[in-house]
N, C-alpha and C. Protein backbone atom coordinates (compact mmCIF):
# COMPACT_ATOMS: atom_id res chain seq x y z
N UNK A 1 -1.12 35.33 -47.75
CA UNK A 1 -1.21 35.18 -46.31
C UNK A 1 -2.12 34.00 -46.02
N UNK A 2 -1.71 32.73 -46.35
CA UNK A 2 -2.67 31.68 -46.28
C UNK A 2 -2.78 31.61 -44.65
N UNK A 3 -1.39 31.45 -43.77
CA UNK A 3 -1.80 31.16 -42.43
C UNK A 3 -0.99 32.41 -41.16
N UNK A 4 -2.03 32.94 -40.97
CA UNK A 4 -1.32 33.64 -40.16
C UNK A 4 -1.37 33.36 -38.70
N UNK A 5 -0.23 33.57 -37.59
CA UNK A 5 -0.38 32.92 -36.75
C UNK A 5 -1.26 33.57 -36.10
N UNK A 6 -2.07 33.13 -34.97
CA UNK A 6 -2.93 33.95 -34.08
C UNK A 6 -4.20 34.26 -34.57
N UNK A 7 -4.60 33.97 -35.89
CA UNK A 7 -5.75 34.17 -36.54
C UNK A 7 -6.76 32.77 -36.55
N UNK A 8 -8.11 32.97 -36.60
CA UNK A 8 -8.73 31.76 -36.51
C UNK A 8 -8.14 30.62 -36.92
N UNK A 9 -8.22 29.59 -36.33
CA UNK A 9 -7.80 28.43 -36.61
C UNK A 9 -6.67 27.94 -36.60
N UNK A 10 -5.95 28.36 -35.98
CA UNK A 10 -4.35 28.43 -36.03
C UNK A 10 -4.22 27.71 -34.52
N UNK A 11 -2.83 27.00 -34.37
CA UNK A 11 -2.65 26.73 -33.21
C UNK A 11 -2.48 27.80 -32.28
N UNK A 12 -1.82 28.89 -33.16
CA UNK A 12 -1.75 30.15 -31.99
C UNK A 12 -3.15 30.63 -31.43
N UNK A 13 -3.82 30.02 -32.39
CA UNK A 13 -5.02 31.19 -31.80
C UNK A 13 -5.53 30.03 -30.77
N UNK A 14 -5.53 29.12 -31.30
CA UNK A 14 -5.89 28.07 -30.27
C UNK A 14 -5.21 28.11 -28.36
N UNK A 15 -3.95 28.72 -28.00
CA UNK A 15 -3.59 28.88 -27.53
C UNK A 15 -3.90 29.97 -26.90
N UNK A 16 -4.35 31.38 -27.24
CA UNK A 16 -4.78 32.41 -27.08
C UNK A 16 -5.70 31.99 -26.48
N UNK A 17 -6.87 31.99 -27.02
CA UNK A 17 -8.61 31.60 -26.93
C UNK A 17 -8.30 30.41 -25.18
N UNK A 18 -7.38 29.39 -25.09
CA UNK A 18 -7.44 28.53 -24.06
C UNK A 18 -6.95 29.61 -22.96
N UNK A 19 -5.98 30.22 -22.98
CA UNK A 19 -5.51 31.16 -21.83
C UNK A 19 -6.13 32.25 -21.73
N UNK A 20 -6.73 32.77 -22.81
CA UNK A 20 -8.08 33.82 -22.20
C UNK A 20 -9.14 33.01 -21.37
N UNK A 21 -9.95 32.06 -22.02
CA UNK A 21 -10.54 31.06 -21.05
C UNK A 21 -9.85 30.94 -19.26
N UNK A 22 -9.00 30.04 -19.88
CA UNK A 22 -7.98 30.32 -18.40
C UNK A 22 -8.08 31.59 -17.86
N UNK A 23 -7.93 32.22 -17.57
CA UNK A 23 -7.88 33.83 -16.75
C UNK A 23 -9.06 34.73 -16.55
N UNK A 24 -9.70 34.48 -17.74
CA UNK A 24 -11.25 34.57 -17.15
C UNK A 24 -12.34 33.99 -16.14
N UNK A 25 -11.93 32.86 -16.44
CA UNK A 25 -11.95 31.50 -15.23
C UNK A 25 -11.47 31.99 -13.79
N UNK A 26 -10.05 31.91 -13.77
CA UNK A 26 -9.66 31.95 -12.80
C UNK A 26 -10.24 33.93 -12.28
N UNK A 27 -10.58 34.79 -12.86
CA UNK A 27 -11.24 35.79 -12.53
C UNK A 27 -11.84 35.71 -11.68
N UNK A 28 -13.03 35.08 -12.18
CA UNK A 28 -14.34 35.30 -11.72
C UNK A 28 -13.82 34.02 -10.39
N UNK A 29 -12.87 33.45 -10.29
CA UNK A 29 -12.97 32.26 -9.44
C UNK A 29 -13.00 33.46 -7.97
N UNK A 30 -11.57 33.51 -8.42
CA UNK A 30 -11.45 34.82 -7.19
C UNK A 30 -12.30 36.02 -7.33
N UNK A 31 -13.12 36.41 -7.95
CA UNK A 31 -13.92 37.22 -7.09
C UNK A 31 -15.14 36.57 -6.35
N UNK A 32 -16.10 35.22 -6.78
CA UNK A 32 -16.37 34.61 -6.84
C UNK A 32 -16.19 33.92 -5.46
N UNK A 33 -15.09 33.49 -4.62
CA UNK A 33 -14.73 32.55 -3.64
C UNK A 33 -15.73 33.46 -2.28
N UNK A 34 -16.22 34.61 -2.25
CA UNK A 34 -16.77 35.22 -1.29
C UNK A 34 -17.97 35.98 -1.80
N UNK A 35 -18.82 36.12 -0.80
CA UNK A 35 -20.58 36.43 -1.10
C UNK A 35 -20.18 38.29 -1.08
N UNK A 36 -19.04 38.78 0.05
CA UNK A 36 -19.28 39.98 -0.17
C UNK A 36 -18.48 41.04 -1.56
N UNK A 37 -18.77 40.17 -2.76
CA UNK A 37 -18.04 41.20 -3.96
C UNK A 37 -19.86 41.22 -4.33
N UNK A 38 -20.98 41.56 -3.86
CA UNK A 38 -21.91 42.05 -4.46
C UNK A 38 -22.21 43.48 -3.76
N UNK A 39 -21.58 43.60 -2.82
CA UNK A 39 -21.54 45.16 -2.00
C UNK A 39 -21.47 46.35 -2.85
N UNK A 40 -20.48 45.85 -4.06
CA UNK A 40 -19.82 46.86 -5.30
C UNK A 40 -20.32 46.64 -6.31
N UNK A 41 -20.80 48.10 -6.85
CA UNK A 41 -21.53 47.89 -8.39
C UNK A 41 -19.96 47.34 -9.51
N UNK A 42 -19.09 47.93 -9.47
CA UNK A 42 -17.88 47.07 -10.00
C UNK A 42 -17.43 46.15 -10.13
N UNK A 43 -17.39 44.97 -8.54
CA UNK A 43 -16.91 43.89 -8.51
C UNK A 43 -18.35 43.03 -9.66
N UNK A 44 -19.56 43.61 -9.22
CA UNK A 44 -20.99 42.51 -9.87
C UNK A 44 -20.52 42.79 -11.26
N UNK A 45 -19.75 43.82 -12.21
CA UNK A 45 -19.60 44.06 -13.34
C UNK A 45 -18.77 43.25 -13.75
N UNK A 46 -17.69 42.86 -12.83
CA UNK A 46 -16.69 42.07 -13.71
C UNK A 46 -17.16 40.88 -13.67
N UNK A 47 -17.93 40.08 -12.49
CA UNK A 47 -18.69 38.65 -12.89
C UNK A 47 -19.69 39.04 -13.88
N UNK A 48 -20.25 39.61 -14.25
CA UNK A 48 -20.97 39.45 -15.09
C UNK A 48 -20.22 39.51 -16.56
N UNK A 49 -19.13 40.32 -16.97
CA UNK A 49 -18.40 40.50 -17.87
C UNK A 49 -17.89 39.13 -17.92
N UNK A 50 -16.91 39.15 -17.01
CA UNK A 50 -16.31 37.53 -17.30
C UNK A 50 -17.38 36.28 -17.64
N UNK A 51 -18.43 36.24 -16.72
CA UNK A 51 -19.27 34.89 -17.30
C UNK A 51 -19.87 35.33 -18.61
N UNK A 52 -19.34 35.96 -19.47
CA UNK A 52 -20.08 36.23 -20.94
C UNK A 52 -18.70 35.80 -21.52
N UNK A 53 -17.63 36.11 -21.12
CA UNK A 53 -16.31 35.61 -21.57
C UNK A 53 -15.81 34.53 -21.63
N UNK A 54 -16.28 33.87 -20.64
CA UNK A 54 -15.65 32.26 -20.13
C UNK A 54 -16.77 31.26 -22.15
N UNK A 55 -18.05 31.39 -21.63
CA UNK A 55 -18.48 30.81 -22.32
C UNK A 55 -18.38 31.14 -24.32
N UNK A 56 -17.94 32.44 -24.10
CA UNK A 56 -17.69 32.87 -25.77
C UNK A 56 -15.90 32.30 -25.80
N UNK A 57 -15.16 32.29 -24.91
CA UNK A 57 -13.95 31.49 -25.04
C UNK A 57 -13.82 30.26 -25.45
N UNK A 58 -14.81 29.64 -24.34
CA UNK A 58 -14.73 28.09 -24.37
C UNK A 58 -15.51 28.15 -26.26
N UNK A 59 -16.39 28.31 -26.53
CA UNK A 59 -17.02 28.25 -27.74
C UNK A 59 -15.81 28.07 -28.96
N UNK A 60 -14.76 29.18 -28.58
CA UNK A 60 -14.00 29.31 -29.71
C UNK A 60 -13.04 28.91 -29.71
N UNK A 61 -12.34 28.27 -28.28
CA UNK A 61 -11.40 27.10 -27.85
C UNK A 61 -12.15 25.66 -28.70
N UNK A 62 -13.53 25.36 -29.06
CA UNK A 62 -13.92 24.20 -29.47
C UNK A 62 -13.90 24.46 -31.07
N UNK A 63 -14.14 25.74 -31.58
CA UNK A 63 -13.43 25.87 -33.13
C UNK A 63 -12.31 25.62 -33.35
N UNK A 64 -11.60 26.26 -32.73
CA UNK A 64 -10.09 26.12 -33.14
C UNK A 64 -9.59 25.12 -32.87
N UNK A 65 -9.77 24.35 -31.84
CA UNK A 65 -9.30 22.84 -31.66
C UNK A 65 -9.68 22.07 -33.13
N UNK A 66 -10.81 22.23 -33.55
CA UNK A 66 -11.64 21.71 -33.93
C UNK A 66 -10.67 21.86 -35.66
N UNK A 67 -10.52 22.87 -36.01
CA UNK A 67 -9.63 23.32 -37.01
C UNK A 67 -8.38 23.09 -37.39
N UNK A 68 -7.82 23.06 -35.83
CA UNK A 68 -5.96 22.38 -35.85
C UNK A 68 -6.27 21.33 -36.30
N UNK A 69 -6.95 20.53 -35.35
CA UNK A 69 -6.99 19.08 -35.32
C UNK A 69 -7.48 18.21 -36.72
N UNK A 70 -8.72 19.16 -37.33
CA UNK A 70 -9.03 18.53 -38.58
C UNK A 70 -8.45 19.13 -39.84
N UNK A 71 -7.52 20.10 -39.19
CA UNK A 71 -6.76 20.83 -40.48
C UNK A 71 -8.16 21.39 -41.81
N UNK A 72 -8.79 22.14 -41.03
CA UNK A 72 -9.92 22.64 -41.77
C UNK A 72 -9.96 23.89 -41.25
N UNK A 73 -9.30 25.33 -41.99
CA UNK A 73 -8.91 26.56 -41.82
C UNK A 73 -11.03 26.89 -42.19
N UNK A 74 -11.59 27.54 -41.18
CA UNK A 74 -12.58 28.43 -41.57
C UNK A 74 -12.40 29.48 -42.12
N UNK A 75 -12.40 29.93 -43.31
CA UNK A 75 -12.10 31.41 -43.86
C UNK A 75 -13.09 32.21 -44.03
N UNK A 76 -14.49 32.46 -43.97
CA UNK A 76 -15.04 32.93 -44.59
C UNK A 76 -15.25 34.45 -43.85
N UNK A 77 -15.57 35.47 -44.62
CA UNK A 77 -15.18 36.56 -44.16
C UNK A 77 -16.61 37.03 -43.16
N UNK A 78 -18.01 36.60 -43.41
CA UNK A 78 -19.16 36.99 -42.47
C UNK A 78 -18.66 36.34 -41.04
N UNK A 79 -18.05 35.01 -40.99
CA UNK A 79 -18.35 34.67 -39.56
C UNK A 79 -16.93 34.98 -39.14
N UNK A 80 -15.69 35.61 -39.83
CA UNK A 80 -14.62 36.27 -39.62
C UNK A 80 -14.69 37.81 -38.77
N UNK A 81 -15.65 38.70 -39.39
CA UNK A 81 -15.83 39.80 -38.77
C UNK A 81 -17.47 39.57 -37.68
N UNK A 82 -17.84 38.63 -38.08
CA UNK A 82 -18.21 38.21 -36.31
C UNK A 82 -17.63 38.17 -35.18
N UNK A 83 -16.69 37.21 -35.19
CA UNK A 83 -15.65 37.00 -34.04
C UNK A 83 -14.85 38.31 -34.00
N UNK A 84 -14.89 38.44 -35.04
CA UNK A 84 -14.02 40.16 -34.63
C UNK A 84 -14.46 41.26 -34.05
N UNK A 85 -15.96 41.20 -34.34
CA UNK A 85 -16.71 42.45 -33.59
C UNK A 85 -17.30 41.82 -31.86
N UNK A 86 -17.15 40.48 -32.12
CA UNK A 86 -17.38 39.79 -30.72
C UNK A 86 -15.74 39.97 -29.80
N UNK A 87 -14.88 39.61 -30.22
CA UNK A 87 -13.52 40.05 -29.54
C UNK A 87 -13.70 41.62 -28.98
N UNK A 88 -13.96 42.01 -29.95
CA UNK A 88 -13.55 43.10 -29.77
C UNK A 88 -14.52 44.13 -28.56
N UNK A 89 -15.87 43.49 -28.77
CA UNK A 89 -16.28 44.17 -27.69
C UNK A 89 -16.67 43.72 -26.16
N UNK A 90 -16.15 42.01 -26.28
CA UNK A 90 -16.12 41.83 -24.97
C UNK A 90 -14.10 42.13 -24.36
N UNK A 91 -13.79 42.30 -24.69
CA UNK A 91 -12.51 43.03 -24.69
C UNK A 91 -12.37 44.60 -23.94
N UNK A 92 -13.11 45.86 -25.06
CA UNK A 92 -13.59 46.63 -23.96
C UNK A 92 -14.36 46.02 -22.65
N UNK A 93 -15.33 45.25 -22.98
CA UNK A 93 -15.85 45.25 -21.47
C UNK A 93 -15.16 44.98 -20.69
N UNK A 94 -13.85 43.84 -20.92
CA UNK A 94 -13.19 43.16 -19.92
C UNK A 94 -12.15 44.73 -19.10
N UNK A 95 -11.78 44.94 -20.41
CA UNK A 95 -10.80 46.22 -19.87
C UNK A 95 -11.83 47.05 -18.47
N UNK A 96 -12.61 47.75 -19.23
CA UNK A 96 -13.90 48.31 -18.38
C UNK A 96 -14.21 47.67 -17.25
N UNK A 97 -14.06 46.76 -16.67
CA UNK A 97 -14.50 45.68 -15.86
C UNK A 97 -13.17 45.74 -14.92
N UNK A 98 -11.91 44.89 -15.38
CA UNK A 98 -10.96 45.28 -14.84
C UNK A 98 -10.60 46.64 -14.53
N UNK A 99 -10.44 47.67 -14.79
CA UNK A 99 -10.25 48.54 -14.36
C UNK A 99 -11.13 49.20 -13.29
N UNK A 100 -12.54 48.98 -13.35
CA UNK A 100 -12.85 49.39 -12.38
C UNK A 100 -12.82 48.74 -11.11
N UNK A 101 -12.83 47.31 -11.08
CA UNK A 101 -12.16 46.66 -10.35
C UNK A 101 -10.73 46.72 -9.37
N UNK A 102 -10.00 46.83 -10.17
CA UNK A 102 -8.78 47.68 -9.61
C UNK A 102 -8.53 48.89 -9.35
N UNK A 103 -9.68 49.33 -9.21
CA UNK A 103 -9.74 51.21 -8.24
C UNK A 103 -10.44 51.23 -7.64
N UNK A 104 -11.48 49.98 -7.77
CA UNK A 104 -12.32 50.33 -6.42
C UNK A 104 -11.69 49.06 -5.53
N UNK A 105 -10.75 48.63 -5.55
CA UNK A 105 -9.79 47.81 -5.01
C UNK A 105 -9.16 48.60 -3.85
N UNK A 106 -8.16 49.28 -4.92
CA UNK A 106 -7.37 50.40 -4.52
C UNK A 106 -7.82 51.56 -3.56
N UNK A 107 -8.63 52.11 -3.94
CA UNK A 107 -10.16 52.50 -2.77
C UNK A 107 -10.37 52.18 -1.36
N UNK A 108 -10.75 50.77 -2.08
CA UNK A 108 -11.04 50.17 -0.26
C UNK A 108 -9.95 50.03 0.25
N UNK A 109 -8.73 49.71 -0.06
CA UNK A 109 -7.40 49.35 0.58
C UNK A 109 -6.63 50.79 1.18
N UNK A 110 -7.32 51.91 0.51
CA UNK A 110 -6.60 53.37 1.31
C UNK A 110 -7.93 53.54 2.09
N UNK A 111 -8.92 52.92 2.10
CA UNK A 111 -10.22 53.70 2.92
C UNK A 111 -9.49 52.72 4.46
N UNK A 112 -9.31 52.04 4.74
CA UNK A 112 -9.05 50.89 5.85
C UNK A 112 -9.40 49.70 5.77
N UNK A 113 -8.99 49.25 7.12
CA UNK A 113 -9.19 47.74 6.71
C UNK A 113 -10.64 47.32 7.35
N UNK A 114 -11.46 49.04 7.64
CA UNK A 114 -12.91 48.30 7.89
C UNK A 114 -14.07 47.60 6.87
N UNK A 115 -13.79 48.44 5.65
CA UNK A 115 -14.19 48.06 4.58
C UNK A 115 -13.98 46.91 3.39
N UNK A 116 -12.57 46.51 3.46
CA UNK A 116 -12.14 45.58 2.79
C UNK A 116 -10.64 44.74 3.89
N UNK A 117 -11.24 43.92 4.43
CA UNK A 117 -9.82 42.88 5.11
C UNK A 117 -8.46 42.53 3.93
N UNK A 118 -7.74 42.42 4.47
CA UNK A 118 -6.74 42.52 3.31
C UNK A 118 -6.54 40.88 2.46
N UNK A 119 -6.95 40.01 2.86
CA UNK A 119 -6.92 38.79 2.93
C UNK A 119 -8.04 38.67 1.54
N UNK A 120 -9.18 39.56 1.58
CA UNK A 120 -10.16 39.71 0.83
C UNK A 120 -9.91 40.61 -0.40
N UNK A 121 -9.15 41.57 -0.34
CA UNK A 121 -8.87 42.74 -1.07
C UNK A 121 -7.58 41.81 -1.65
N UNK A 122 -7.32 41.40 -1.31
CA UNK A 122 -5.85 40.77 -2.31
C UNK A 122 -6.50 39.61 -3.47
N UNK A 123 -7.58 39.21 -2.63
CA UNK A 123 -8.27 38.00 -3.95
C UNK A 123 -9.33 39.00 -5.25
N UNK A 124 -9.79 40.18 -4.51
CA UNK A 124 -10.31 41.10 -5.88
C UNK A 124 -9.18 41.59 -6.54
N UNK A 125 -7.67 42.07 -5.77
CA UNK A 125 -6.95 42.46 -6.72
C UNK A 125 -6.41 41.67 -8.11
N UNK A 126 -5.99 40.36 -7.22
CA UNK A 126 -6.27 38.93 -8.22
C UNK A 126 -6.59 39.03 -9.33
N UNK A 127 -8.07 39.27 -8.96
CA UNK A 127 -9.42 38.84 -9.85
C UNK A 127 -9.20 39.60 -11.18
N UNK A 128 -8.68 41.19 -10.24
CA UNK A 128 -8.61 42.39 -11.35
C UNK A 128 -7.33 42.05 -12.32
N UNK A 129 -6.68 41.36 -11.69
CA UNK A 129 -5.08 40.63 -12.78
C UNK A 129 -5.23 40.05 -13.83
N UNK A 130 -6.22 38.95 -13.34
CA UNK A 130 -6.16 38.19 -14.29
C UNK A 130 -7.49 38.36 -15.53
N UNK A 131 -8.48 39.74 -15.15
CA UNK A 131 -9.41 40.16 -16.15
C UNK A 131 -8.11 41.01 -17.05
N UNK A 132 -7.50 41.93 -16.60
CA UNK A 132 -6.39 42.27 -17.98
C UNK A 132 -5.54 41.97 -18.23
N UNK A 133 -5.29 40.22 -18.17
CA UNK A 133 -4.56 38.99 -18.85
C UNK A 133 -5.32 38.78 -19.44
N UNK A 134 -6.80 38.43 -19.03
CA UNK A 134 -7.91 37.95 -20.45
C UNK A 134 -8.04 39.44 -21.19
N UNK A 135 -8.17 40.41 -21.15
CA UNK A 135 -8.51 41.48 -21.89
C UNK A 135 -7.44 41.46 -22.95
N UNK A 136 -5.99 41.21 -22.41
CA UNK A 136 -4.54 41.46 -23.09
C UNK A 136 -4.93 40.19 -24.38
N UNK A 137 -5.46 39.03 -23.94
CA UNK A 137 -5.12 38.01 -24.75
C UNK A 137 -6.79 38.20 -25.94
N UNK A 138 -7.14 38.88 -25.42
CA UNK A 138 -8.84 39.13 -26.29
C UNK A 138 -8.70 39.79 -27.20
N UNK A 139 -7.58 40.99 -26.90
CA UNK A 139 -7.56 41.80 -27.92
C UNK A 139 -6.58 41.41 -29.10
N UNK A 140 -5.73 40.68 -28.78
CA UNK A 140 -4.86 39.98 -29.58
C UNK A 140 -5.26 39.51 -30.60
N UNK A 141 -5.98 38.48 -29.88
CA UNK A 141 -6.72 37.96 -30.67
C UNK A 141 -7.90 38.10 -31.76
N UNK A 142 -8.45 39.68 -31.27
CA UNK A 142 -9.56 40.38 -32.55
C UNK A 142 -7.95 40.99 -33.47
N UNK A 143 -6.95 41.41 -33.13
CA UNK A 143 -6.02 42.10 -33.76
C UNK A 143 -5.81 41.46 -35.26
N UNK A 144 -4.95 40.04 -34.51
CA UNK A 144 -4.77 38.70 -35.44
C UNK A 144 -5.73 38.85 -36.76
N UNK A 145 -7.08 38.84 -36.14
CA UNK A 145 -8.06 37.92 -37.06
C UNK A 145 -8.53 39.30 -37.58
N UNK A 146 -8.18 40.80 -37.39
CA UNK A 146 -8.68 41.60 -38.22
C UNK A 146 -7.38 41.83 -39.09
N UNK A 147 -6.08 41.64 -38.82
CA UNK A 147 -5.50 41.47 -39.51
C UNK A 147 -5.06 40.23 -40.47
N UNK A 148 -5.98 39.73 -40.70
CA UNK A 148 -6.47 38.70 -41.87
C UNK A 148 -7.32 39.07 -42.89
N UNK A 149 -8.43 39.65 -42.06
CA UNK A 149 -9.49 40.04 -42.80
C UNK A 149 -9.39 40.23 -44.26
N UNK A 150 -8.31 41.26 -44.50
CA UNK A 150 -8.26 42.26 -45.88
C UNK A 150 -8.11 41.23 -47.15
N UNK A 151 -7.56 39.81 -46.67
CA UNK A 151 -6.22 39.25 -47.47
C UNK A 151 -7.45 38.19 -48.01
N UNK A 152 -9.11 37.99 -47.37
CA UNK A 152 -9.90 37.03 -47.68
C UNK A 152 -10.98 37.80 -49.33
């Protein structure tokens, strides 16, 4: 199993790692565009989740570029089950994050429209979309690279 796709250093993973970036990004953008997502202990969870995400993305968007491009596969198995125990648990958080996001969404949108304007409640629902697009592509990505692991 010299190259598997989706595993460090791979263009797939390279691709992964940029569109988790991407969607984490765009997360926090939309929850982010208005002062009142600090009202909710939930909405402050997912900016805080995501800005731990954006920057451990971008980090590993600059390995893997870094790897395609110089055709220099990192194998080694300590900083392998690093990234794997790092995937893996900002992943739960993201899930954790998104989800509560999207019920206390859901929440304000059956409580009325005194609590959440709909104009506003559609950019947290957003927000909550695109945290389990990054969660979907996070976990993939610890999947990949723990399914490498065995073969080092």
């Amino acid at each position: 199993m010299d190259e598997l796709p989706g595993s460090l250093g791979t263009s797939a993973s390279l691709a992964l790692r940029f569109g988790q970036t991407i969607f984490s990004t765009a997360s926090l953008l939309f929850m982010c565009l208005d002062i009142q997502f600090y009202s909710y202990t939930a909405f402050c969870y997912l900016v805080t989740v995501m800005g731990l995400v954006v920057p451990w993305g971008m980090t590993l968007v600059i390995v893997d570029a870094y790897s395609v491009f110089v055709k220099c596969l990192p194998r080694q198995p300590r900083i392998l089950i690093i990234i794997i125990l790092g995937d893996l648990a900002l992943s739960y958080l993201s899930l954790a994050a998104a989800c509560s996001t999207a019920s206390t969404t859901n929440f304000l949108l059956d409580s009325g429209k005194s609590y959440c304007p709909a104009k506003l409640c559609t950019r947290y629902q957003l927000s909550a979309a695109m945290a389990f697009l990054s969660w979907f592509l996070s976990l993939g990505s610890a999947l990949f690279n723990l399914w490498l692991l065995p073969s080092l």
